[in-house]
N, C-alpha and C. Protein backbone atom coordinates (compact mmCIF):
# COMPACT_ATOMS: atom_id res chain seq x y z
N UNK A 1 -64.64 30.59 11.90
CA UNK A 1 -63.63 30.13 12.84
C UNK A 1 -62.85 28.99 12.19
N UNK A 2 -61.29 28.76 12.32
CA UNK A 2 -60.79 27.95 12.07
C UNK A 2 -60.68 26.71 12.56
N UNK A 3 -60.87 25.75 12.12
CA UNK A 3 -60.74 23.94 12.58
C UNK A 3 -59.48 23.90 12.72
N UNK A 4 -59.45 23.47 13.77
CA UNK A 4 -58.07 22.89 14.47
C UNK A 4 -58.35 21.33 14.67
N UNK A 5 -57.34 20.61 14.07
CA UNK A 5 -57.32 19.35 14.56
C UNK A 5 -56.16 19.20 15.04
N UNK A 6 -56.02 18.23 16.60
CA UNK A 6 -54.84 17.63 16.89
C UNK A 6 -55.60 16.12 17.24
N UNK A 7 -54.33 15.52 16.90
CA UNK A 7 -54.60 14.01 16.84
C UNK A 7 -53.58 13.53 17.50
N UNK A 8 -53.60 12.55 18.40
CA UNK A 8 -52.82 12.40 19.64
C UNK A 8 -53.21 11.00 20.30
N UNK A 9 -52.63 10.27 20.98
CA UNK A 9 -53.47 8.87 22.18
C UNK A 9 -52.86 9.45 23.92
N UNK A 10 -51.90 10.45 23.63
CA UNK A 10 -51.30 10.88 25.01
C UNK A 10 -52.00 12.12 25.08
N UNK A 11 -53.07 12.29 26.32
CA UNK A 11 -53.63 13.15 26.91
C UNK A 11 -53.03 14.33 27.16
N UNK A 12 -51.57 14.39 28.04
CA UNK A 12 -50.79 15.19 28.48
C UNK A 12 -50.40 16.41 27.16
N UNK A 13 -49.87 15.34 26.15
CA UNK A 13 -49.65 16.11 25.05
C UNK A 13 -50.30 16.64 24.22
N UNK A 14 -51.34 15.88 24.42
CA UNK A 14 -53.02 17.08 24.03
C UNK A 14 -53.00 18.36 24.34
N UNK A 15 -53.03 18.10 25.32
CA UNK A 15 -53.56 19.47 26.57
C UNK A 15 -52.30 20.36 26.37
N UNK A 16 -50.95 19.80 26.60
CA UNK A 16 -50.23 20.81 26.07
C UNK A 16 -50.27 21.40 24.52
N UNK A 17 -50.57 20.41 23.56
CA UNK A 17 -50.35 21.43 22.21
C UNK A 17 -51.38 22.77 21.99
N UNK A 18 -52.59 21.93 22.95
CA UNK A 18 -53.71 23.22 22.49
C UNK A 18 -53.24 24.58 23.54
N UNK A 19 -52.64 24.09 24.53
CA UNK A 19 -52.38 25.09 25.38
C UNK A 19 -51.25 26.13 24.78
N UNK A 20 -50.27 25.52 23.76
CA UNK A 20 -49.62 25.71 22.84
C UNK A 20 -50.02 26.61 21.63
N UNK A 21 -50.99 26.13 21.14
CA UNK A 21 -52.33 26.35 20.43
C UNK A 21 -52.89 27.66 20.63
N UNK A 22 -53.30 27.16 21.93
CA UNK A 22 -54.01 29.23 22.34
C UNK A 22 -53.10 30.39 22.73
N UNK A 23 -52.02 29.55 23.03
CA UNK A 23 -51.12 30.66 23.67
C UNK A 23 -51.58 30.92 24.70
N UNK A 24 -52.13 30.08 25.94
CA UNK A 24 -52.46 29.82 26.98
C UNK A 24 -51.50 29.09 28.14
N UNK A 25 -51.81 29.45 29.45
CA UNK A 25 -50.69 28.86 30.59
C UNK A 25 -51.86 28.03 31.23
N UNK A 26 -50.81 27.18 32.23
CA UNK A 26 -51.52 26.23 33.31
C UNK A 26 -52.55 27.13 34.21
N UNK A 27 -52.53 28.60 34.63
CA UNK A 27 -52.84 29.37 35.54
C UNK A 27 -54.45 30.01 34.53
N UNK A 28 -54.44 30.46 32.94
CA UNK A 28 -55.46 30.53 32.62
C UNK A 28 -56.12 29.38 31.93
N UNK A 29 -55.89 28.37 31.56
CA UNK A 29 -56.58 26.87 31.83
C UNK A 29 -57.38 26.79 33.75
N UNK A 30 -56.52 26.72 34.43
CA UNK A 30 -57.17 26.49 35.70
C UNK A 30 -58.51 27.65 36.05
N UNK A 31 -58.00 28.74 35.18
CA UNK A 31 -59.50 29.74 35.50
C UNK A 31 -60.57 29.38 34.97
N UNK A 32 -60.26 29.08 33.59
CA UNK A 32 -61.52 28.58 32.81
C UNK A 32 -61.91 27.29 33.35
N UNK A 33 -61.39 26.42 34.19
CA UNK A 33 -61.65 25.09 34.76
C UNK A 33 -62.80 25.37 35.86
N UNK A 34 -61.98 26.39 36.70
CA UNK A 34 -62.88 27.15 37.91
C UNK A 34 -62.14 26.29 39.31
N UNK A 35 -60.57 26.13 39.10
CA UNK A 35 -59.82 25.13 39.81
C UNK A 35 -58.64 25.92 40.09
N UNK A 36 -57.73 25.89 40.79
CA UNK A 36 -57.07 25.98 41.42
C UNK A 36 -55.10 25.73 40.36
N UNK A 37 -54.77 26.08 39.82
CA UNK A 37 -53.49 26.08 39.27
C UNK A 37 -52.85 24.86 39.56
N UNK A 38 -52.25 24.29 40.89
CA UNK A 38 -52.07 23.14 40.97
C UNK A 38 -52.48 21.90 40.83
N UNK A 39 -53.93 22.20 40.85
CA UNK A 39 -54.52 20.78 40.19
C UNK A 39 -54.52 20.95 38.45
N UNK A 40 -54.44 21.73 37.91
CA UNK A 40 -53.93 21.70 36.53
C UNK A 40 -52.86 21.45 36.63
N UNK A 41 -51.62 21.66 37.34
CA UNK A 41 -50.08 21.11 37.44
C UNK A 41 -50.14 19.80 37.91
N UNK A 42 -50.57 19.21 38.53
CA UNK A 42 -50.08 18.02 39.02
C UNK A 42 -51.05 17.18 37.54
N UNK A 43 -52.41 17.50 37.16
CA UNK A 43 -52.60 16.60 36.41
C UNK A 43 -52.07 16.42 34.83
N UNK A 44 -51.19 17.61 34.94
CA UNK A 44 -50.15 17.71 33.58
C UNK A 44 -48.89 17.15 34.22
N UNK A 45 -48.24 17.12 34.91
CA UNK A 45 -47.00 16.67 35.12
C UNK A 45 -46.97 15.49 36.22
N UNK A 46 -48.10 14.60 36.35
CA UNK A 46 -47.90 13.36 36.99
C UNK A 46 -47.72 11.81 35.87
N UNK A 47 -47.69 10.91 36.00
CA UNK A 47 -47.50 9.84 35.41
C UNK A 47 -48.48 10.00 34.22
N UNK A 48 -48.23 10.42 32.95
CA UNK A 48 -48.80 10.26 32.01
C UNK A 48 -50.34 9.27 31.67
N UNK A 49 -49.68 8.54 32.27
CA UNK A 49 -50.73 7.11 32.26
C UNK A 49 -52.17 7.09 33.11
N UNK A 50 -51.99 8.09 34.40
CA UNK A 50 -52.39 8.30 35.34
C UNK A 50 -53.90 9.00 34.97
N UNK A 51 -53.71 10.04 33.95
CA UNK A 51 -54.81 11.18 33.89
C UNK A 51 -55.98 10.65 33.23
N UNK A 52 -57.25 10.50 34.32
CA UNK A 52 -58.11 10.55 34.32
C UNK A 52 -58.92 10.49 33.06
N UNK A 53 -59.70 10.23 32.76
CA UNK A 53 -60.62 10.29 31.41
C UNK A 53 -61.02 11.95 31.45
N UNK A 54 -62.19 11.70 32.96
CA UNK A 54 -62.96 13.28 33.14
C UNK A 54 -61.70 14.21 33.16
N UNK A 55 -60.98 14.10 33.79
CA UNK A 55 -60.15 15.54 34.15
C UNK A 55 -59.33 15.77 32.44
N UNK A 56 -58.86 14.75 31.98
CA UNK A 56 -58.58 15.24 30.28
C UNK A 56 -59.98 16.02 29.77
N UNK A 57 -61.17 15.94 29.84
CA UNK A 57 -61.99 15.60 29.38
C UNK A 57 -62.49 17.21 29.45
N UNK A 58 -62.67 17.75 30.86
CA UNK A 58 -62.48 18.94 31.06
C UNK A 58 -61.90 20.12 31.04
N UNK A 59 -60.24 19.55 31.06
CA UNK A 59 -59.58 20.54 30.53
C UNK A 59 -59.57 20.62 28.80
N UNK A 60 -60.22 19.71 28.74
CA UNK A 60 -60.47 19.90 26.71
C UNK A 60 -61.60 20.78 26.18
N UNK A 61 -62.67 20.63 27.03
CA UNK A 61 -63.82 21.34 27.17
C UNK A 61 -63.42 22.67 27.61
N UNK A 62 -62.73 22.98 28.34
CA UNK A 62 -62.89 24.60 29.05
C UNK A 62 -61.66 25.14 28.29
N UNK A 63 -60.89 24.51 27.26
CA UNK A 63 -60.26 25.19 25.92
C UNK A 63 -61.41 25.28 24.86
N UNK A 64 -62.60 24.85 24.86
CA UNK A 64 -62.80 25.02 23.79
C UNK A 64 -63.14 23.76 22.81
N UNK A 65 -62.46 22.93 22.94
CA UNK A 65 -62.45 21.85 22.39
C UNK A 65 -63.12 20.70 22.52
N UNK A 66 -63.54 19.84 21.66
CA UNK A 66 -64.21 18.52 21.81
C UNK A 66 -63.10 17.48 21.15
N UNK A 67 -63.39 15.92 22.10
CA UNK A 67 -63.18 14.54 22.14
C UNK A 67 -63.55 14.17 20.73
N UNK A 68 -63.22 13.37 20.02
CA UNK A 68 -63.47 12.93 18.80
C UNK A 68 -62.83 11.83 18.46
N UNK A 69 -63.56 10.58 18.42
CA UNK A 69 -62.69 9.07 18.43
C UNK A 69 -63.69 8.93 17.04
N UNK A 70 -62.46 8.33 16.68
CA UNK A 70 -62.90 7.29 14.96
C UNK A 70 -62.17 6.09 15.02
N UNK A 71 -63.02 5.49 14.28
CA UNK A 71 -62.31 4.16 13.84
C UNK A 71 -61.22 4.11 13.17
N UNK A 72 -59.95 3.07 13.63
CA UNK A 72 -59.06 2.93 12.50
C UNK A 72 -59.61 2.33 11.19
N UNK A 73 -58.59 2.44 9.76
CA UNK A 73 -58.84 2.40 8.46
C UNK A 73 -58.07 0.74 8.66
């Protein structure tokens, strides 16, 4: 399997590149969540600043993906 890295500090734009990434929509993200479409919409298109740790956290997980913090150089 191929390593994908995205490196990012804005959540929103996370979630969109991988969604980008899979060639995935807000509607099959929300399936794999086990949620409802609009709560994947509102937590992509509300105040950037706003989104949650867990709810990034989950929609990163149910792509597939893991959190990965390093130290700056």
């Amino acid at each position: 399997m191929e390593k994908i890295e995205i490196i990012g500090t804005d959540p929103v734009k996370i979630v969109r590149s991988i969604l980008e990434q899979e060639e995935l929509n807000q509607q099959e993200l929300a399936e794999k969540m086990g949620v409802a479409r609009q709560n994947v919409s509102q937590a992509l298109n509300r105040n950037r600043i706003s989104m949650r740790f867990d709810n990034f956290e989950k929609m990163v997980s149910a792509l597939g993906y893991e959190i990965v913090v390093r130290k700056n150089r």
